[in-house]
C-alpha atoms as a PDB file:
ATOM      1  CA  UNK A   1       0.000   0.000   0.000  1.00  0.00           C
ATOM      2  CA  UNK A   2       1.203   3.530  -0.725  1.00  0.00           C
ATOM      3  CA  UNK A   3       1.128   5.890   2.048  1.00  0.00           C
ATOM      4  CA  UNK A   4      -0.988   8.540   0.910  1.00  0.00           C
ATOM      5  CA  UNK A   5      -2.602  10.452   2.933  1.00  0.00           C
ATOM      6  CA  UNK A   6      -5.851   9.250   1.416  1.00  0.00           C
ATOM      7  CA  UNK A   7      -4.806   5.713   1.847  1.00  0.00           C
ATOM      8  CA  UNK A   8      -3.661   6.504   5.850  1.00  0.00           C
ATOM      9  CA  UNK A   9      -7.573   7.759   6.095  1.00  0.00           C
ATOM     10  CA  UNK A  10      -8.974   5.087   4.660  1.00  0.00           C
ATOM     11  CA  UNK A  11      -7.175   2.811   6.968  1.00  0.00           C
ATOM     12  CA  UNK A  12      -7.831   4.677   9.885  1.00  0.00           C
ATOM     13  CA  UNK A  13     -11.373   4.859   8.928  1.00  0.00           C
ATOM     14  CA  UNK A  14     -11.590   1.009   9.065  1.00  0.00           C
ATOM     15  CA  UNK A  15      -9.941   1.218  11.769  1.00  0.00           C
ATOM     16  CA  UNK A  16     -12.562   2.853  13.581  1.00  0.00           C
ATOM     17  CA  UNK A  17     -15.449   1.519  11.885  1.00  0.00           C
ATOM     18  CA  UNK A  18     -14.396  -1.860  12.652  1.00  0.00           C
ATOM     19  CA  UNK A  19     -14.145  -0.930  16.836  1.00  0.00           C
ATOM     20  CA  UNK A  20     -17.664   0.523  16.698  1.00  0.00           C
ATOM     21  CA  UNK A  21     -20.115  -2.198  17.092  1.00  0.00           C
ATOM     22  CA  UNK A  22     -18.169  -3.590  19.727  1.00  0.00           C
ATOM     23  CA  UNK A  23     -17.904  -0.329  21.535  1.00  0.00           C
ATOM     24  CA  UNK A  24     -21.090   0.727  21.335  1.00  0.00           C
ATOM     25  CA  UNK A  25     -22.536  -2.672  22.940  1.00  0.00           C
ATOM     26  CA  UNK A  26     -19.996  -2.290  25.578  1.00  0.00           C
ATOM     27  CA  UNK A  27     -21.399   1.114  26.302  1.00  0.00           C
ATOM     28  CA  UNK A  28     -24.885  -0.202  27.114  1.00  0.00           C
ATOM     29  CA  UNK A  29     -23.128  -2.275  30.027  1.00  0.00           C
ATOM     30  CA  UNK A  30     -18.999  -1.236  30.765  1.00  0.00           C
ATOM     31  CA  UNK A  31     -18.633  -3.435  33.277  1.00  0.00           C
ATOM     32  CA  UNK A  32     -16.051  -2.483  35.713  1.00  0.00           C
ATOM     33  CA  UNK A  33     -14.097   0.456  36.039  1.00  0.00           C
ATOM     34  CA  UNK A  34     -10.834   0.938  36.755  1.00  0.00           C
ATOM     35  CA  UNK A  35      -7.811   3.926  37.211  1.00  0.00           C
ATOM     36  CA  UNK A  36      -4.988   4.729  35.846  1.00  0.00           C
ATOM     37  CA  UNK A  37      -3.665   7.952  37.252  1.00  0.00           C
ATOM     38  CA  UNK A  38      -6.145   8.949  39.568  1.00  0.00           C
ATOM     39  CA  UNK A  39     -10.012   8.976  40.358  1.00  0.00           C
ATOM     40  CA  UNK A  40     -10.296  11.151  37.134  1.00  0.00           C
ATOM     41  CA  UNK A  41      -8.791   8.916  34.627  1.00  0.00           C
ATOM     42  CA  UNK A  42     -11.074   6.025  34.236  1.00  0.00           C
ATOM     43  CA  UNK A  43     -10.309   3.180  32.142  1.00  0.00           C
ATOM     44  CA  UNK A  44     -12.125   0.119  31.287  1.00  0.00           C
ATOM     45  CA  UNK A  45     -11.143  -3.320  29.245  1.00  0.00           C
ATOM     46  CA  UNK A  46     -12.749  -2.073  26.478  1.00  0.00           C
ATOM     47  CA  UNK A  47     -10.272   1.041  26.012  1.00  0.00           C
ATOM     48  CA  UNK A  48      -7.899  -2.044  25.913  1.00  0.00           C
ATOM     49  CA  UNK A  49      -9.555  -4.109  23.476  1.00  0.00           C
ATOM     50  CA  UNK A  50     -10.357  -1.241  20.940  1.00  0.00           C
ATOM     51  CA  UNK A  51      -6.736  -0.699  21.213  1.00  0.00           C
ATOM     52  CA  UNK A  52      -5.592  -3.641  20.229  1.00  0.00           C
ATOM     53  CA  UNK A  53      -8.430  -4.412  17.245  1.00  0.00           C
ATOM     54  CA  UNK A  54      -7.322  -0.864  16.091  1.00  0.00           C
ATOM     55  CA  UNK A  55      -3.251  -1.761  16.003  1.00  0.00           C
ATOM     56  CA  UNK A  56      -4.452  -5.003  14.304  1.00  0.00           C
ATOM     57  CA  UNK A  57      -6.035  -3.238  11.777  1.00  0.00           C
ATOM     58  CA  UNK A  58      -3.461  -0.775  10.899  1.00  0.00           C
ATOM     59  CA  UNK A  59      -0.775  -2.700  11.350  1.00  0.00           C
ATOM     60  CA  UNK A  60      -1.826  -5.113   8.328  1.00  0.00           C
ATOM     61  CA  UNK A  61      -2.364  -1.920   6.253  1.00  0.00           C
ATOM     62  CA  UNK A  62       0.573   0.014   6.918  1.00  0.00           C
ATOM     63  CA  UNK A  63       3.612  -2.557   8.780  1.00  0.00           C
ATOM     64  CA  UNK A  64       6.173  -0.427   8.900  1.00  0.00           C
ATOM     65  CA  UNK A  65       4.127   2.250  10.577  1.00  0.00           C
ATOM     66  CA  UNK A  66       4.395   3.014  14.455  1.00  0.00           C
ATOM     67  CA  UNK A  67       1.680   3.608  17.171  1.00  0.00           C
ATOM     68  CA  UNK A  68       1.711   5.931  20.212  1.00  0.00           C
ATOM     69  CA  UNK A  69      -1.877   4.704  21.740  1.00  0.00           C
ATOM     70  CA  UNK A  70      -3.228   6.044  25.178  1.00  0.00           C
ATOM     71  CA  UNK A  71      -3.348   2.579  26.481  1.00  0.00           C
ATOM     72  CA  UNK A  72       0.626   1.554  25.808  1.00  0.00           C
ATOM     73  CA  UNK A  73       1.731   5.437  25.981  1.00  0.00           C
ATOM     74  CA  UNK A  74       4.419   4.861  24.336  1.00  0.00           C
ATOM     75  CA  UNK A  75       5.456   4.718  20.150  1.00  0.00           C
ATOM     76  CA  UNK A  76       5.841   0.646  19.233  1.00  0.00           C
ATOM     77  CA  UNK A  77       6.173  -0.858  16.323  1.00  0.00           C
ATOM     78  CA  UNK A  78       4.452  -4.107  14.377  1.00  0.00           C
ATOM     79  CA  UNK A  79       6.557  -6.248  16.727  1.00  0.00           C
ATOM     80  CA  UNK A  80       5.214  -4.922  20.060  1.00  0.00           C
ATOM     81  CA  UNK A  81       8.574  -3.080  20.447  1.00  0.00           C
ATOM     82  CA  UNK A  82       9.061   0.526  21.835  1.00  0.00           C
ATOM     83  CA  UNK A  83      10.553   2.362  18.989  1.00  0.00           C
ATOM     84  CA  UNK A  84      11.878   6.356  19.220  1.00  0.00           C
ATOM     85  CA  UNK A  85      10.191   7.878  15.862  1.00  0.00           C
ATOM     86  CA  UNK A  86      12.305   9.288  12.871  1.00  0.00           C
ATOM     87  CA  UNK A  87      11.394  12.082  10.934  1.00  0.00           C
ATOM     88  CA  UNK A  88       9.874  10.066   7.936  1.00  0.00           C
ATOM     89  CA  UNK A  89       8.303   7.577  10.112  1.00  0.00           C
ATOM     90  CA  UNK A  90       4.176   7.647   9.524  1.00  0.00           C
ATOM     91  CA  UNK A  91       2.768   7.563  13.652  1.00  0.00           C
ATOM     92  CA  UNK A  92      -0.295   6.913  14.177  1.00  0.00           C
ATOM     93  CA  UNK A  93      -1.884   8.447  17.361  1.00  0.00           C
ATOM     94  CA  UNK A  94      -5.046   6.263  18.889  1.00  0.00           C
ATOM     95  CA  UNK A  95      -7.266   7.026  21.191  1.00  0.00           C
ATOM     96  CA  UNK A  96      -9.859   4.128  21.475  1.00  0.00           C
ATOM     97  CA  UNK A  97     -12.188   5.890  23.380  1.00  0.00           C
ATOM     98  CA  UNK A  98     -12.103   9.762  23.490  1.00  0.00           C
ATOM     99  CA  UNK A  99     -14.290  10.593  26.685  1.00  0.00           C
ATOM    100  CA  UNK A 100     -14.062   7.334  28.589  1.00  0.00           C
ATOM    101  CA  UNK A 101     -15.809   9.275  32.433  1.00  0.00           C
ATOM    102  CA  UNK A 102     -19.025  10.024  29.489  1.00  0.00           C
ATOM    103  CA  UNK A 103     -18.657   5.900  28.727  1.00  0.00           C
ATOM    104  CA  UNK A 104     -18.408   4.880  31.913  1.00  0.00           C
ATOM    105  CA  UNK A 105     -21.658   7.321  32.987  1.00  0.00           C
ATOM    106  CA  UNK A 106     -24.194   6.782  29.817  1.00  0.00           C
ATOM    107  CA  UNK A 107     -23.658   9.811  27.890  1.00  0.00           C
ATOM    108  CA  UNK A 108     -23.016  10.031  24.355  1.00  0.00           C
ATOM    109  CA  UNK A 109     -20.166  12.008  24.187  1.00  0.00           C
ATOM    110  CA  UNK A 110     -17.398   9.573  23.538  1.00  0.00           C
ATOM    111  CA  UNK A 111     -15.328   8.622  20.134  1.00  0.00           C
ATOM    112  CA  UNK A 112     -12.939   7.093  18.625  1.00  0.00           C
ATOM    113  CA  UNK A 113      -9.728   9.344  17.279  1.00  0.00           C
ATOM    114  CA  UNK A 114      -7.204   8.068  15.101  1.00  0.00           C
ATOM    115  CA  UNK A 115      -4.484  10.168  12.941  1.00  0.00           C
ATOM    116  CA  UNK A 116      -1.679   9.903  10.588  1.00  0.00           C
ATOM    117  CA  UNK A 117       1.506  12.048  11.524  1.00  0.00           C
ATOM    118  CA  UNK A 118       4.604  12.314   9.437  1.00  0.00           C
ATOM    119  CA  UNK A 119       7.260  15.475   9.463  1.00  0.00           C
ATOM    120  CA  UNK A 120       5.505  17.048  12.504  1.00  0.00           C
ATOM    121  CA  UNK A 121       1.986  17.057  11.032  1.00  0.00           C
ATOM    122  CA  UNK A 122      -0.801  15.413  11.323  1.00  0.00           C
ATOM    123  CA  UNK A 123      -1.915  14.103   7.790  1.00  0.00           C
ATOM    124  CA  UNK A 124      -4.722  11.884   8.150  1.00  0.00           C
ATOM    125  CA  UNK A 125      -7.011  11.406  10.534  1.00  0.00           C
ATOM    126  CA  UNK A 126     -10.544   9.945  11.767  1.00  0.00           C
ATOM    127  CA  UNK A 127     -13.059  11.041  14.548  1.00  0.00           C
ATOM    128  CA  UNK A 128     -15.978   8.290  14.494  1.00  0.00           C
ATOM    129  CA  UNK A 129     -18.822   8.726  17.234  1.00  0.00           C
ATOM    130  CA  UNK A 130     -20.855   5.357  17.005  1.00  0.00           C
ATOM    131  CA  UNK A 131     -23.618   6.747  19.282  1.00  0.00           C
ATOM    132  CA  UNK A 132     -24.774   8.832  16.619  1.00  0.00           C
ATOM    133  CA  UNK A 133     -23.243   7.406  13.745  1.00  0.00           C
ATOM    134  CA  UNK A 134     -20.824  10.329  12.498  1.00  0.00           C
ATOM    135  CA  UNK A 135     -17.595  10.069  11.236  1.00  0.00           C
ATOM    136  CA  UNK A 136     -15.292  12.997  10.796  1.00  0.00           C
ATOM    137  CA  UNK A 137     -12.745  12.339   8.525  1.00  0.00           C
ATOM    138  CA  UNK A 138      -9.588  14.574   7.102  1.00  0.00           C
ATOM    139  CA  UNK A 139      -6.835  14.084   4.057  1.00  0.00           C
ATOM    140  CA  UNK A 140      -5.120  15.961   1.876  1.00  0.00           C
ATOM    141  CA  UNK A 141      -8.653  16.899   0.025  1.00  0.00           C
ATOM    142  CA  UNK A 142     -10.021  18.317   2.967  1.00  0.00           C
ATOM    143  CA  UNK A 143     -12.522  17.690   6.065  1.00  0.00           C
ATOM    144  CA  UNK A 144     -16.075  15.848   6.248  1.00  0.00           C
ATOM    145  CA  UNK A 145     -18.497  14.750   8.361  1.00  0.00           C
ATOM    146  CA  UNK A 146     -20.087  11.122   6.728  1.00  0.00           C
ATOM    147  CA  UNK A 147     -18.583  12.288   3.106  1.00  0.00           C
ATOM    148  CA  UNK A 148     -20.064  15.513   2.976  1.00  0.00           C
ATOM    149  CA  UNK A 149     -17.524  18.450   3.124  1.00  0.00           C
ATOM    150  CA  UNK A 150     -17.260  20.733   6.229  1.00  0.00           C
ATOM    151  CA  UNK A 151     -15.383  24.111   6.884  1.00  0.00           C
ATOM    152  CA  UNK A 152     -15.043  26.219  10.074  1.00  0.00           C
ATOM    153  CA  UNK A 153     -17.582  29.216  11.100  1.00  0.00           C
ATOM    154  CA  UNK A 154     -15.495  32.583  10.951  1.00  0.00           C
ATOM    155  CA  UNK A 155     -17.402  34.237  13.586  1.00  0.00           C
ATOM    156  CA  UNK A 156     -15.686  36.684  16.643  1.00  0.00           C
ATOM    157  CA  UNK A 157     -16.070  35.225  19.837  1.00  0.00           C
ATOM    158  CA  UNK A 158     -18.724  37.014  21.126  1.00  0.00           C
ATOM    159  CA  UNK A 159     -21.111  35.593  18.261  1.00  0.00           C
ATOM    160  CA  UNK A 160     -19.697  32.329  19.053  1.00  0.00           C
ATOM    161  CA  UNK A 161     -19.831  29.368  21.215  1.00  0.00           C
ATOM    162  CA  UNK A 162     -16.457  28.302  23.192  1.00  0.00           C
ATOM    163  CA  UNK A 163     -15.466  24.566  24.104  1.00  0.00           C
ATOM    164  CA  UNK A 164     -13.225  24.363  26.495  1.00  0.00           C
ATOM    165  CA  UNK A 165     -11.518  21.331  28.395  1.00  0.00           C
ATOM    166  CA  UNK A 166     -10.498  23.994  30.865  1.00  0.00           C
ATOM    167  CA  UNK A 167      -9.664  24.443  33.862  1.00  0.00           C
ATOM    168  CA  UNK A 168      -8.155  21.218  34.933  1.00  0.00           C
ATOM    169  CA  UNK A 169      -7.225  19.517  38.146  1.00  0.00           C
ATOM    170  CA  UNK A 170      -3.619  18.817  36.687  1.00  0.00           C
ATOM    171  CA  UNK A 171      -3.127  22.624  36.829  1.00  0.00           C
ATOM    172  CA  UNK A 172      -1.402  23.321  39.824  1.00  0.00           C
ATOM    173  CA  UNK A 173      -1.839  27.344  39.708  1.00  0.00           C
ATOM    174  CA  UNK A 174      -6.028  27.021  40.578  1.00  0.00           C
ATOM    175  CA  UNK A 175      -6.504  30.750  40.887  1.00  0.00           C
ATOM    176  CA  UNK A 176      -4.634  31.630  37.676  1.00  0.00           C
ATOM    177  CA  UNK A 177      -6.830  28.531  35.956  1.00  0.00           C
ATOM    178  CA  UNK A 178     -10.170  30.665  37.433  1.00  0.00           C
ATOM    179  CA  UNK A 179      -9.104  34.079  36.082  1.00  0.00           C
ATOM    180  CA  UNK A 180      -8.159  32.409  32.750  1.00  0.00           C
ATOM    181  CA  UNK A 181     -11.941  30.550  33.136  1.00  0.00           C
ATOM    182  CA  UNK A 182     -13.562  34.238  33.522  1.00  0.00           C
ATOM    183  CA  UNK A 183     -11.452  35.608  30.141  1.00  0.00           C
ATOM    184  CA  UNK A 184     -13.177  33.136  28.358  1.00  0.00           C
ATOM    185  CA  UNK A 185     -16.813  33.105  30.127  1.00  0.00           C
ATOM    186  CA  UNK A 186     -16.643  37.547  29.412  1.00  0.00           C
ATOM    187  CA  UNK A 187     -15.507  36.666  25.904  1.00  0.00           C
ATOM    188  CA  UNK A 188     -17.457  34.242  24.393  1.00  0.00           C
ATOM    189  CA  UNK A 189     -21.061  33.895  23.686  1.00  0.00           C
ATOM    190  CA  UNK A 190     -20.778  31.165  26.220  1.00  0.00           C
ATOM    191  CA  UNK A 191     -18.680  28.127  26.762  1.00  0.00           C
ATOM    192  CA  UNK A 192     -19.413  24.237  26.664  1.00  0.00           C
ATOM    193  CA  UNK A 193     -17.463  21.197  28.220  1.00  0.00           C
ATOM    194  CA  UNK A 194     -18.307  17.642  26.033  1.00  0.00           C
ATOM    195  CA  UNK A 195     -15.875  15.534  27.990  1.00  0.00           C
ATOM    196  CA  UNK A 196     -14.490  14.415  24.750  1.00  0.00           C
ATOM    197  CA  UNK A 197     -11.544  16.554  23.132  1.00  0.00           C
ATOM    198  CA  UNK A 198     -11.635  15.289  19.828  1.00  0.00           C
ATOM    199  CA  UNK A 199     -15.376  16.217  19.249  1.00  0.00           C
ATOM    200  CA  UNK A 200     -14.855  19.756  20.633  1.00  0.00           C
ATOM    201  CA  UNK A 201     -12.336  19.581  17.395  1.00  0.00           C
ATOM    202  CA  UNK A 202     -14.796  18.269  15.498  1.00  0.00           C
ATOM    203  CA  UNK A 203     -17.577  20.831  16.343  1.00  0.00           C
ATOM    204  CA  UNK A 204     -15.333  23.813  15.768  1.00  0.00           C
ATOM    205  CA  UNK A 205     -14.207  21.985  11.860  1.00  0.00           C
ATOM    206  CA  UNK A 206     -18.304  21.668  11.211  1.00  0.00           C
ATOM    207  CA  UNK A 207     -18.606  25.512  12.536  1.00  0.00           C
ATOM    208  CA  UNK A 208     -20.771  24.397  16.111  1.00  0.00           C
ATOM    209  CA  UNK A 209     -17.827  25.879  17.766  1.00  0.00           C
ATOM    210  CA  UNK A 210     -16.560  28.706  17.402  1.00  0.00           C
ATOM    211  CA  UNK A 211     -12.951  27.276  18.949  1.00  0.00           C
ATOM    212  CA  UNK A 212     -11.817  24.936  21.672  1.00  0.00           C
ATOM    213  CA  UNK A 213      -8.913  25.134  24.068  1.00  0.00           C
ATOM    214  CA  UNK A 214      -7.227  22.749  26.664  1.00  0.00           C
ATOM    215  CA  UNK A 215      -4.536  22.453  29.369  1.00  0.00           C
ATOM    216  CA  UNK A 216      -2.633  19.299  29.743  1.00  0.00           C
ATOM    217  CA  UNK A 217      -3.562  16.844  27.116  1.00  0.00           C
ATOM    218  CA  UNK A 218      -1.541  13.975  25.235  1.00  0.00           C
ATOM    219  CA  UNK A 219      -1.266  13.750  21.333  1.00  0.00           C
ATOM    220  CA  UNK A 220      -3.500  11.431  21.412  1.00  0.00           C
ATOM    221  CA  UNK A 221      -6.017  13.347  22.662  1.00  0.00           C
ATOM    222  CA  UNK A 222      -5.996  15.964  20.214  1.00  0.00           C
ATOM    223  CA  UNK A 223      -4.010  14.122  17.091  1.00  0.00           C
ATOM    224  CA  UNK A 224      -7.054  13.353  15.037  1.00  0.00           C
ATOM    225  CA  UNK A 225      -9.135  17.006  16.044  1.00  0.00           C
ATOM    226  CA  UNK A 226      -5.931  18.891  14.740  1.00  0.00           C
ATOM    227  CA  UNK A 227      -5.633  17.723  11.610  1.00  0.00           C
ATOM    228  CA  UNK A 228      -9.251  17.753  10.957  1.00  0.00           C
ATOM    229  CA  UNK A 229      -9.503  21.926  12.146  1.00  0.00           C
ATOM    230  CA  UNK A 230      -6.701  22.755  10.212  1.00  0.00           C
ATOM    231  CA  UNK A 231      -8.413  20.824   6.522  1.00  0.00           C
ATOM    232  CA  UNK A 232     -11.455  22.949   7.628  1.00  0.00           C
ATOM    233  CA  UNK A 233     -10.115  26.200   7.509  1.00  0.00           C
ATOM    234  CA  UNK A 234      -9.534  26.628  11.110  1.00  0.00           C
ATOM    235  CA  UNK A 235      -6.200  27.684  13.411  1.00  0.00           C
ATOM    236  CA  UNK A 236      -4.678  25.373  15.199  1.00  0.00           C
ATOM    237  CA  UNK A 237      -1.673  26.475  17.955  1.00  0.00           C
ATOM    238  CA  UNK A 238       0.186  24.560  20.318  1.00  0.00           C
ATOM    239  CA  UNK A 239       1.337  26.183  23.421  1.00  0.00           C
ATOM    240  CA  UNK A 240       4.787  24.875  25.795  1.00  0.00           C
ATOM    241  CA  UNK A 241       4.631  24.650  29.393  1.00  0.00           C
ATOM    242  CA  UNK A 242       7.016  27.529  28.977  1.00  0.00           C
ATOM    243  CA  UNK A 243       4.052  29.680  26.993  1.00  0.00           C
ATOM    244  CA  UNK A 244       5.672  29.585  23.865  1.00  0.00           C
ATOM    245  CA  UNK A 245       3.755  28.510  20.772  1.00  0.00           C
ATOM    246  CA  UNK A 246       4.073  26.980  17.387  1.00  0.00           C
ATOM    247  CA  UNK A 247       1.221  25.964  14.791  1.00  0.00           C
ATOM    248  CA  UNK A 248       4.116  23.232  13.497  1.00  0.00           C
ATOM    249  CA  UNK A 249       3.851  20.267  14.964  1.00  0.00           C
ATOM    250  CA  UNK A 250       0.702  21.408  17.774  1.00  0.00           C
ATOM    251  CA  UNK A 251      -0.451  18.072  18.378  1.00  0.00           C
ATOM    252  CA  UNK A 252       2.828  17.146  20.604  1.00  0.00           C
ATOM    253  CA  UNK A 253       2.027  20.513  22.693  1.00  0.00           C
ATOM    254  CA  UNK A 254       0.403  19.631  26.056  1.00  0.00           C
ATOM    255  CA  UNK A 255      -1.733  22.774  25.681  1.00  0.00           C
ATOM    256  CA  UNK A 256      -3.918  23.852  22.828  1.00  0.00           C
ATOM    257  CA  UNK A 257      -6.014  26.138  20.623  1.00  0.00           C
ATOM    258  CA  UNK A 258      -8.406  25.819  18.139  1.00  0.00           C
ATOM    259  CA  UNK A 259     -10.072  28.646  16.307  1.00  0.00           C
ATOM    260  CA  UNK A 260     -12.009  29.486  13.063  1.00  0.00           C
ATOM    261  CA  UNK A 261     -11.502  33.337  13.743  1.00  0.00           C
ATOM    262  CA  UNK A 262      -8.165  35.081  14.901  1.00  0.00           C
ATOM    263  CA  UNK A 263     -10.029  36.593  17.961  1.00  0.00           C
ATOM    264  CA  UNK A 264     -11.541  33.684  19.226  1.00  0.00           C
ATOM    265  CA  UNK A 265      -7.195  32.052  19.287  1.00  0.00           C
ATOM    266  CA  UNK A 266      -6.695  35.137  20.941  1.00  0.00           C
ATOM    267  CA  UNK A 267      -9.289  34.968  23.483  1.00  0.00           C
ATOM    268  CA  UNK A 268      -8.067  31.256  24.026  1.00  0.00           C
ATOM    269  CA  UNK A 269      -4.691  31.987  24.354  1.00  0.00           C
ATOM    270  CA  UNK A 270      -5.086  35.062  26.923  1.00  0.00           C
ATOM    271  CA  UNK A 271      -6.819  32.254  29.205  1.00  0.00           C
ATOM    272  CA  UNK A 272      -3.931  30.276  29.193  1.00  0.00           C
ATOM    273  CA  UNK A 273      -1.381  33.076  29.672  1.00  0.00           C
ATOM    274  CA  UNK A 274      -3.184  33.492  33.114  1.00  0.00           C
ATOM    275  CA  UNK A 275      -1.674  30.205  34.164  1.00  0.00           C
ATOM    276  CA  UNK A 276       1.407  30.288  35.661  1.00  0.00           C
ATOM    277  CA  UNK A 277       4.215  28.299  33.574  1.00  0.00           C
ATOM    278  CA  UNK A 278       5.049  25.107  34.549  1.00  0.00           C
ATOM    279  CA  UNK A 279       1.978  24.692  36.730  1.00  0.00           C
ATOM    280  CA  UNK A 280       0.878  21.945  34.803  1.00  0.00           C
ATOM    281  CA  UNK A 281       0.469  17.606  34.968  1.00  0.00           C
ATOM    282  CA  UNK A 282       3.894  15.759  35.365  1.00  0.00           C
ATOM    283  CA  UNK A 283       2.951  12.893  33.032  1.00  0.00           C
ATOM    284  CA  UNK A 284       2.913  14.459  29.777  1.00  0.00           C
ATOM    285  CA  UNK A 285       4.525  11.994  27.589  1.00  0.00           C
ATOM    286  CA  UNK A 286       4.391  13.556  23.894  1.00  0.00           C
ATOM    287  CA  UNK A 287       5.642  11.811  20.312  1.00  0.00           C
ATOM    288  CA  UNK A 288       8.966  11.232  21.454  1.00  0.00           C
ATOM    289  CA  UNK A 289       8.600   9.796  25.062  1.00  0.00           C
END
């Protein structure tokens, strides 16, 4: 198989696709819950599973390929082993379930995100919510929702709603996490909380959204979202625990933006300048852990 990055979507779309049924039977009846880091980071067998089914899948599509999932947190390759990625080398970052706490609790708001990355950007990439039967999909033609073409909303903030995975408990500075909260709460039509990254991505590529932000994620959680915001039009900027920021290579930031209209990134970003640097999680892992 050639690597396009058609081919790379087609493969993650079956991929997801072929996790769905599975997942969404499991989500009538989890079954026990357990934790990885703390009391906020559920996990269940079935993040596990999908895992697996999903390396299976791409693996016999694309061999040579590596995978950073949440569930091994680390880059392997077809052999199981843990691999440091080169600059040519396709990654593919999986989430099997995006929004596990919503899984776990009976609401929708859960998906599967896969993406391509190669160079530092994110290439290909699939968002599939079996609860209501959407996939989000993005290449090197574009973004769609179930084959139809989307494109970001360019509205300012204050005609536009604001999802934000914000504040978080891995932010140490609270009170500079509550000022931040209140930049985006004056600034905003209002804001929204999914408990799924990816699909705040996804609503800001269809234009629900008007952006989404986030403190202390893990490629993973984002890969599949960035990728699909930037082949809809949108801005996508990754910001260091240091502040600094870069729109190459966003996905391996552990804080984020996405925006169809400069002022909405703006807004975004002045929330997390009000957190203090280096007052984030100690487990961020990135691309190259």
């Amino acid at each position: 198989m050639t690597l396009t990055p058609s081919t790379l979507a087609d493969l993650a779309q079956s991929a997801a696709l072929a996790v769905g049924p599975a997942l969404l039977e499991a989500f009538k009846d989890p079954g026990k819950v357990e934790y990885k880091r703390n009391f906020h980071d559920p996990v269940t067998v079935h993040d596990r599973r999908a895992e697996k089914a999903i390396r299976d899948v791409i693996f016999a599509g694309a061999p040579d390929s590596l995978i950073l999932g949440e569930e091994e947190g680390k880059a392997i390759n077809a052999l199981g082993e843990q691999v440091k990625p080169g600059p040519d080398d396709v990654v593919w970052l999986v989430d099997p379930i995006d929004g596990t706490a919503n899984f776990t609790s009976g609401l929708i708001y859960w998906c599967v995100s896969i993406a391509a990355t190669r160079a530092n950007e994110v290439i290909a990439g699939v968002i599939y919510q079996p609860t209501r039967e959407v996939l989000y999909r993005s290449d090197d033609t574009g973004a769609y929702r179930n084959g139809t073409p989307i494109r970001v909303r360019n509205e300012p903030p204050q005609r536009s709603l604001l999802a934000a995975g914000f504040p978080s408990e891995r932010l140490h500075d609270q009170a500079g996490a509550a000022a931040g909260y209140r930049k985006l709460l004056e600034g905003s039509k209002s804001v929204r909380r999914l408990g799924s990254t990816a699909l705040h991505f996804a609503g800001v590529a269809e234009g629900t959204f008007g952006g989404c932000m986030g403190m202390g994620t893990q490629p993973w959680d984002i890969g599949a979202g960035v990728g699909l915001v930037q082949a809809a039009g949108g801005i996508v900027i990754g910001v260091r625990d240091d502040h600094s920021r870069t729109t190459s290579g966003a996905y391996d930031c552990p804080n984020y933006v996405a925006a169809a209209h400069p002022d909405m990134a703006e807004l975004c970003l002045a929330a997390i300048d009000c957190v203090a640097p280096q007052a984030l999680h100690t487990d961020y892992l990135g691309t190259q852990s």
